[in-house]
PDB file of N, CA and C in Angstrom:
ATOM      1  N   UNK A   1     106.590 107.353  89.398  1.00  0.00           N
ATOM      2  CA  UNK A   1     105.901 107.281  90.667  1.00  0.00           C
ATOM      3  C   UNK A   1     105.297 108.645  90.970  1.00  0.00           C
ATOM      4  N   UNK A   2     104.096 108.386  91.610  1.00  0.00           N
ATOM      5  CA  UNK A   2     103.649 109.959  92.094  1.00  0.00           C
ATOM      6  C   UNK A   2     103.075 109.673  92.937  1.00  0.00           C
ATOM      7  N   UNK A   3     102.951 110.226  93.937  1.00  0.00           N
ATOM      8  CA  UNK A   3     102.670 110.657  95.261  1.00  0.00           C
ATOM      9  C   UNK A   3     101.874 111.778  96.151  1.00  0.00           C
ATOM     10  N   UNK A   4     100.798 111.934  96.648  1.00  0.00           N
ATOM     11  CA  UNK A   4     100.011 113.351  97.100  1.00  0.00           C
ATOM     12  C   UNK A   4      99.671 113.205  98.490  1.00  0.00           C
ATOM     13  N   UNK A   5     100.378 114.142  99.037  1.00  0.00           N
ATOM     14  CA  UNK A   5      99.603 114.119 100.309  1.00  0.00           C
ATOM     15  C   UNK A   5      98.424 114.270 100.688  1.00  0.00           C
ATOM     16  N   UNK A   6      98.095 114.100 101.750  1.00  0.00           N
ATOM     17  CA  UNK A   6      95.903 114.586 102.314  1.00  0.00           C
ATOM     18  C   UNK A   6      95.941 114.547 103.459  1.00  0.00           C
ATOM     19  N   UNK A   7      94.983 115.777 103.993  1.00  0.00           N
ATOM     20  CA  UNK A   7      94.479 115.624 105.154  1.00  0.00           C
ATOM     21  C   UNK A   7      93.188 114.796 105.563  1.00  0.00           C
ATOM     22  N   UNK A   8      93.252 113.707 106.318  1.00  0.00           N
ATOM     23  CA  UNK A   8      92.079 113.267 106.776  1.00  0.00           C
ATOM     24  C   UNK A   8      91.474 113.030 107.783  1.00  0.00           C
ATOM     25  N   UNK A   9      90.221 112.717 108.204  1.00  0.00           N
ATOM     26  CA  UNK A   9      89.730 112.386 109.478  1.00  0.00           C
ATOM     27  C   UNK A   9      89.058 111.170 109.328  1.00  0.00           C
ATOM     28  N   UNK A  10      89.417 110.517 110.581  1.00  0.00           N
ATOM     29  CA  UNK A  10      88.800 108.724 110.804  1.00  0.00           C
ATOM     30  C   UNK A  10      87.847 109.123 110.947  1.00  0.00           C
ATOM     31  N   UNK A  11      86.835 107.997 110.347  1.00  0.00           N
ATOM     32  CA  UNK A  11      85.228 108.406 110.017  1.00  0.00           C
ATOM     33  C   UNK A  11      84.288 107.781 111.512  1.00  0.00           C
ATOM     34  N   UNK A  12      85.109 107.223 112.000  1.00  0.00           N
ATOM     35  CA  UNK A  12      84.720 106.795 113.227  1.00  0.00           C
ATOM     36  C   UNK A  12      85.263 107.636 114.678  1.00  0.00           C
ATOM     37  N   UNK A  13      86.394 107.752 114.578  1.00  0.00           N
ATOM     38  CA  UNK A  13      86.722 108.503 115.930  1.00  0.00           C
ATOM     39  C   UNK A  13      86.763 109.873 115.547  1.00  0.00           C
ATOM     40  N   UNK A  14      86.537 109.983 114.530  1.00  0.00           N
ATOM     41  CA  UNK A  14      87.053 111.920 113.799  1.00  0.00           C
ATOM     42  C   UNK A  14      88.419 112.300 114.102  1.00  0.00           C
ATOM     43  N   UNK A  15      89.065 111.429 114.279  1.00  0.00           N
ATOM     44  CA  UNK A  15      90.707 111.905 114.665  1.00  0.00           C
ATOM     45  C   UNK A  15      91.549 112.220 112.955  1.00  0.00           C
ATOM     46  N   UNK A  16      92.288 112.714 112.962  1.00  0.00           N
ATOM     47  CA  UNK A  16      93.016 114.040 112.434  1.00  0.00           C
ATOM     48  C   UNK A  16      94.180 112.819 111.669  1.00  0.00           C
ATOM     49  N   UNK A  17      94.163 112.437 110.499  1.00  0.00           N
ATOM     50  CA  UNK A  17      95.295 112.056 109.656  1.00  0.00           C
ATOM     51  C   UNK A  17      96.048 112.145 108.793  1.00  0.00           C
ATOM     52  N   UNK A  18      97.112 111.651 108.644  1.00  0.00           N
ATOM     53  CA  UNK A  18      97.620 111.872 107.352  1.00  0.00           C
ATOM     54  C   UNK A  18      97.372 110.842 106.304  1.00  0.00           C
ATOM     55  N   UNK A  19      97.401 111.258 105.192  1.00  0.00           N
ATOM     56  CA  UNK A  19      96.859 110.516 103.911  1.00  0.00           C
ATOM     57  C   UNK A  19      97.801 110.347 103.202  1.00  0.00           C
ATOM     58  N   UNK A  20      98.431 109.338 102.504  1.00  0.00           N
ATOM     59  CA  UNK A  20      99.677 109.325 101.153  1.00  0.00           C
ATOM     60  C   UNK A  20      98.972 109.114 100.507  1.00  0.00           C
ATOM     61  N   UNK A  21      98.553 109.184  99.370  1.00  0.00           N
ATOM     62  CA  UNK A  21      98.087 108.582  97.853  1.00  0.00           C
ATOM     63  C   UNK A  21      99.451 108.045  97.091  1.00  0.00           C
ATOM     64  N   UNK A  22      99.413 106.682  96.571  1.00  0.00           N
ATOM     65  CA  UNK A  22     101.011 106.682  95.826  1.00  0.00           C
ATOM     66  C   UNK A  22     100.704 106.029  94.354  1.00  0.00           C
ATOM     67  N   UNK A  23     101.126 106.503  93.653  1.00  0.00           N
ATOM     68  CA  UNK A  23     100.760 105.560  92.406  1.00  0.00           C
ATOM     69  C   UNK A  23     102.570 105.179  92.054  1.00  0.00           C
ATOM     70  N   UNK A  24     102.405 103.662  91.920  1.00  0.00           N
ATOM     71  CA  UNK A  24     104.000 102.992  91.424  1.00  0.00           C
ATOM     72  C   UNK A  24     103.434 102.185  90.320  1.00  0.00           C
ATOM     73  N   UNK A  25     104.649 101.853  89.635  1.00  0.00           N
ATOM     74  CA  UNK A  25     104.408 100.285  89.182  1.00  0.00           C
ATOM     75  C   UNK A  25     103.744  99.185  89.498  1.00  0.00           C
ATOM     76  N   UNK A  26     103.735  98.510  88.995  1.00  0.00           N
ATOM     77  CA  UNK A  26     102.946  96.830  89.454  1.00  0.00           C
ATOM     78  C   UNK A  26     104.361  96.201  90.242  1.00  0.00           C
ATOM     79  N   UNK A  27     105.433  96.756  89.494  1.00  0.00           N
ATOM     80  CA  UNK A  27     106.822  95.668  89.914  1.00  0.00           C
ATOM     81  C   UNK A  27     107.075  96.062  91.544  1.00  0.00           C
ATOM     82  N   UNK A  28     106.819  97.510  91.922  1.00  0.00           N
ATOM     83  CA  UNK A  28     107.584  98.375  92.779  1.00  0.00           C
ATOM     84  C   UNK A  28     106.590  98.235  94.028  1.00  0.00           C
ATOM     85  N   UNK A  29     105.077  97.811  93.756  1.00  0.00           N
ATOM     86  CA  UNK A  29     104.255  97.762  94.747  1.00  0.00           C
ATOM     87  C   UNK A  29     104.992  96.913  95.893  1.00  0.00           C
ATOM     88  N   UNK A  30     105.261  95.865  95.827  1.00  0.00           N
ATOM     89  CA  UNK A  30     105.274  95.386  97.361  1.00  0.00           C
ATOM     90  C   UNK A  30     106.992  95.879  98.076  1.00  0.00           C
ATOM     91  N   UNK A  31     107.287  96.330  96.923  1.00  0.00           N
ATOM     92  CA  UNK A  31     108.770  97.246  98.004  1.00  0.00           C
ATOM     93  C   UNK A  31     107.954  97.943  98.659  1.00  0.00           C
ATOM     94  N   UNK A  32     106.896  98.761  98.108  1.00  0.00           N
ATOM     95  CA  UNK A  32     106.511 100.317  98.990  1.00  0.00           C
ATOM     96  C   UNK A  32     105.755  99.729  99.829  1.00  0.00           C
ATOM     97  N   UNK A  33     105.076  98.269 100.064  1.00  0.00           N
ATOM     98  CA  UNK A  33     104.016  97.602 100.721  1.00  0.00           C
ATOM     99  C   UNK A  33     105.351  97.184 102.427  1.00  0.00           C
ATOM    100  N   UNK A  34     106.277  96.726 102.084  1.00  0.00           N
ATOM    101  CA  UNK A  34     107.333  96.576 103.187  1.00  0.00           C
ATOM    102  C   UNK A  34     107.398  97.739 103.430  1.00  0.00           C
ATOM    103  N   UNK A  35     108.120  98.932 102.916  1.00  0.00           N
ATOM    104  CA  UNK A  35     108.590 100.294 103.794  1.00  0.00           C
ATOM    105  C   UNK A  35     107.402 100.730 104.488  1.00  0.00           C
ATOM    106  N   UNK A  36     106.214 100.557 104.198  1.00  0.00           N
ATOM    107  CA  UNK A  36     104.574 101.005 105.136  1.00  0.00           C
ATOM    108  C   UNK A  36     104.898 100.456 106.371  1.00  0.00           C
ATOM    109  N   UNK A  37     105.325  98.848 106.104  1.00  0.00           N
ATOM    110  CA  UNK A  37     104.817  97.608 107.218  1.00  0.00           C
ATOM    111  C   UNK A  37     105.927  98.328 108.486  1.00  0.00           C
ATOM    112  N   UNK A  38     107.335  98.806 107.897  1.00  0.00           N
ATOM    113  CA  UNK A  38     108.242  98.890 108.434  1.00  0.00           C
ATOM    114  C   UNK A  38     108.323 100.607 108.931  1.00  0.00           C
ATOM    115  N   UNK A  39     107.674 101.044 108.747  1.00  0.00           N
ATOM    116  CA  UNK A  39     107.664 102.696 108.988  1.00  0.00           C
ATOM    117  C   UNK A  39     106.470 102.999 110.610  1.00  0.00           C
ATOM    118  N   UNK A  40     105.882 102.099 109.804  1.00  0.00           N
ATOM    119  CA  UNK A  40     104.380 102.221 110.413  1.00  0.00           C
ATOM    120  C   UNK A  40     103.012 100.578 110.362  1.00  0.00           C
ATOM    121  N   UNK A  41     103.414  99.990 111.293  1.00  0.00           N
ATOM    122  CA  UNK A  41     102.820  98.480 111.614  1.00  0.00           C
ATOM    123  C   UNK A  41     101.403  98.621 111.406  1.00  0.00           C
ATOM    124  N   UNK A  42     100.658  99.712 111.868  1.00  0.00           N
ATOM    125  CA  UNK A  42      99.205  99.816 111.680  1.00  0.00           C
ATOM    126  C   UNK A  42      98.712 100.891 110.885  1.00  0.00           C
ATOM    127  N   UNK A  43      99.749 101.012 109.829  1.00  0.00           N
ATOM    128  CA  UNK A  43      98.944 102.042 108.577  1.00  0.00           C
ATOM    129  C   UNK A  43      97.837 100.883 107.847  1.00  0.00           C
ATOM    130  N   UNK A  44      97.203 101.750 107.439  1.00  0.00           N
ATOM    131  CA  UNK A  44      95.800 101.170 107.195  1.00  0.00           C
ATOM    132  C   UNK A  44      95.869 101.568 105.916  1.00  0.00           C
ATOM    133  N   UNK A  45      96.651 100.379 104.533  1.00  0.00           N
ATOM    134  CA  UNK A  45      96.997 100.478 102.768  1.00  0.00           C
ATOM    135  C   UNK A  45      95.801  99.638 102.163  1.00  0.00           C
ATOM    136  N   UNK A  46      95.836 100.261 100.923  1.00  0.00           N
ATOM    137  CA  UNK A  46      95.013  99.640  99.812  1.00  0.00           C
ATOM    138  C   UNK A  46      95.900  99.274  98.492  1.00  0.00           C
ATOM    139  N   UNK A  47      96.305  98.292  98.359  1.00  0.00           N
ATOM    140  CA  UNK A  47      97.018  97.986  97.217  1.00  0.00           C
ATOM    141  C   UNK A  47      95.746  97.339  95.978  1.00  0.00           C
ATOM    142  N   UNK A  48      95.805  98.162  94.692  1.00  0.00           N
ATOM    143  CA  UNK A  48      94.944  97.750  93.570  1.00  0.00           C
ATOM    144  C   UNK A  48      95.319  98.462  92.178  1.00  0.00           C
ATOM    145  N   UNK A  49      95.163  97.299  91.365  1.00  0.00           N
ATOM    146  CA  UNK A  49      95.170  98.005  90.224  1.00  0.00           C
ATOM    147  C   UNK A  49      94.749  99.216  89.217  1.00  0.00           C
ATOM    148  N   UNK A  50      95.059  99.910  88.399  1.00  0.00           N
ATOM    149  CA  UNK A  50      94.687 101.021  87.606  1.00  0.00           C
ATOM    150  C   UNK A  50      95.178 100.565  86.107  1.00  0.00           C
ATOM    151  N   UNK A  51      94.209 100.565  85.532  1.00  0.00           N
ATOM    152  CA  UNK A  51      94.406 100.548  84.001  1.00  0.00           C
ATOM    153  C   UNK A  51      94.974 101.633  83.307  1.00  0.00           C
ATOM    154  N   UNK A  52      94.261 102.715  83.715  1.00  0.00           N
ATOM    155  CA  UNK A  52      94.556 104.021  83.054  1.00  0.00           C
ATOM    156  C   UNK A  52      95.013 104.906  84.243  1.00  0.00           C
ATOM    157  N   UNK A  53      96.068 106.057  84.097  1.00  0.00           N
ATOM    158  CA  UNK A  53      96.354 107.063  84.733  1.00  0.00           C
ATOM    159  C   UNK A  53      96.564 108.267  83.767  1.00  0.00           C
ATOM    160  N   UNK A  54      95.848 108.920  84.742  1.00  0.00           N
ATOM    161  CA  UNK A  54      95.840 110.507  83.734  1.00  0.00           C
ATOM    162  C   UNK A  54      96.378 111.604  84.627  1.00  0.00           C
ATOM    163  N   UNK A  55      97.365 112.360  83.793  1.00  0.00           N
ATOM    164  CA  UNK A  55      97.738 113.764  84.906  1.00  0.00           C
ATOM    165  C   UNK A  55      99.210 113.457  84.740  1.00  0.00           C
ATOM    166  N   UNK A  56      99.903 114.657  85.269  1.00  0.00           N
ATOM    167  CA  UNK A  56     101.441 115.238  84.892  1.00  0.00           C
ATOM    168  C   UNK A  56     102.269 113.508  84.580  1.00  0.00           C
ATOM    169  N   UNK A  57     102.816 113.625  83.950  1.00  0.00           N
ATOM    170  CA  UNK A  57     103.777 112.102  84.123  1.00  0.00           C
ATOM    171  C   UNK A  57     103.517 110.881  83.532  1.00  0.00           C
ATOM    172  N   UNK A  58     101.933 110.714  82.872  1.00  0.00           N
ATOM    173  CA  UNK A  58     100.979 109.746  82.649  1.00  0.00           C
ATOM    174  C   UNK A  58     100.610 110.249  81.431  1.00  0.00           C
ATOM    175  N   UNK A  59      99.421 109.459  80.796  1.00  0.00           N
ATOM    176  CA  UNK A  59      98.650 110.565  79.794  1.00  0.00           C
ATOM    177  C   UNK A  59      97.905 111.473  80.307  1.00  0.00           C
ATOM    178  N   UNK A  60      97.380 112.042  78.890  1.00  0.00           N
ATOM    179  CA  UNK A  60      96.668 113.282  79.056  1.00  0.00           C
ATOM    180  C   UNK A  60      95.064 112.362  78.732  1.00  0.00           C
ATOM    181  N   UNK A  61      94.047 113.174  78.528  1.00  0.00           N
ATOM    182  CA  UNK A  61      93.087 112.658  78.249  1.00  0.00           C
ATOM    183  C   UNK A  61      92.762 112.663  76.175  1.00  0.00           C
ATOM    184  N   UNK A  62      93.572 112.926  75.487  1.00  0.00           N
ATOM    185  CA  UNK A  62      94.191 113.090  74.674  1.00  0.00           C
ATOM    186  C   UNK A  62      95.278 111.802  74.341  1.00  0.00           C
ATOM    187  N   UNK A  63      95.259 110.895  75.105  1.00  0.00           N
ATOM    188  CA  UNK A  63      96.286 109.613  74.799  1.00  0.00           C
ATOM    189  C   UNK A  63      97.847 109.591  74.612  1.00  0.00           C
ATOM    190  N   UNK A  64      98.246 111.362  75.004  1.00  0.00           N
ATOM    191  CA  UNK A  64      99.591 111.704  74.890  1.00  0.00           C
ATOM    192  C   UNK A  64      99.862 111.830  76.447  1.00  0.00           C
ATOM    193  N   UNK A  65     101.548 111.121  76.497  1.00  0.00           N
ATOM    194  CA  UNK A  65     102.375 111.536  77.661  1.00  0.00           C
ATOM    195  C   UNK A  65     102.284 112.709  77.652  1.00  0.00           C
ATOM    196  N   UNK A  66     102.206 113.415  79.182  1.00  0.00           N
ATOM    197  CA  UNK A  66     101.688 114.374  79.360  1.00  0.00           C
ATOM    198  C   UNK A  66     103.347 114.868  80.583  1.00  0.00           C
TER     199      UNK A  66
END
């Protein structure tokens, strides 16, 4: 699993947010899809697939675990 924080701003009101980025499993997605619902009722998630991930933990661009 990996995870990054961000700072963002609503593109409509310009108000000041926080951002998670999360990359899980396919299996683990809708656990982390409940702890959102249950943390926070009107976080605003994108659940979608990724074929490829690249960077610490994943491959490299090189096709090796990295």
């Amino acid at each position: 699993m990996g995870v990054t924080y961000l700072q963002g701003k609503g593109g409509w009101t310009g108000e000041e947010k926080k951002v998670i980025f999360c990359v899980v499993q396919k299996r683990t997605g809708s656990k982390v899809e409940e702890i959102v619902k249950d943390l926070d009722p009107g976080a605003f998630t994108i659940l979608t697939s990724a074929s490829e991930i690249y960077g610490e933990g994943y491959k490299d661009f090189f096709g090796e675990i990295v």
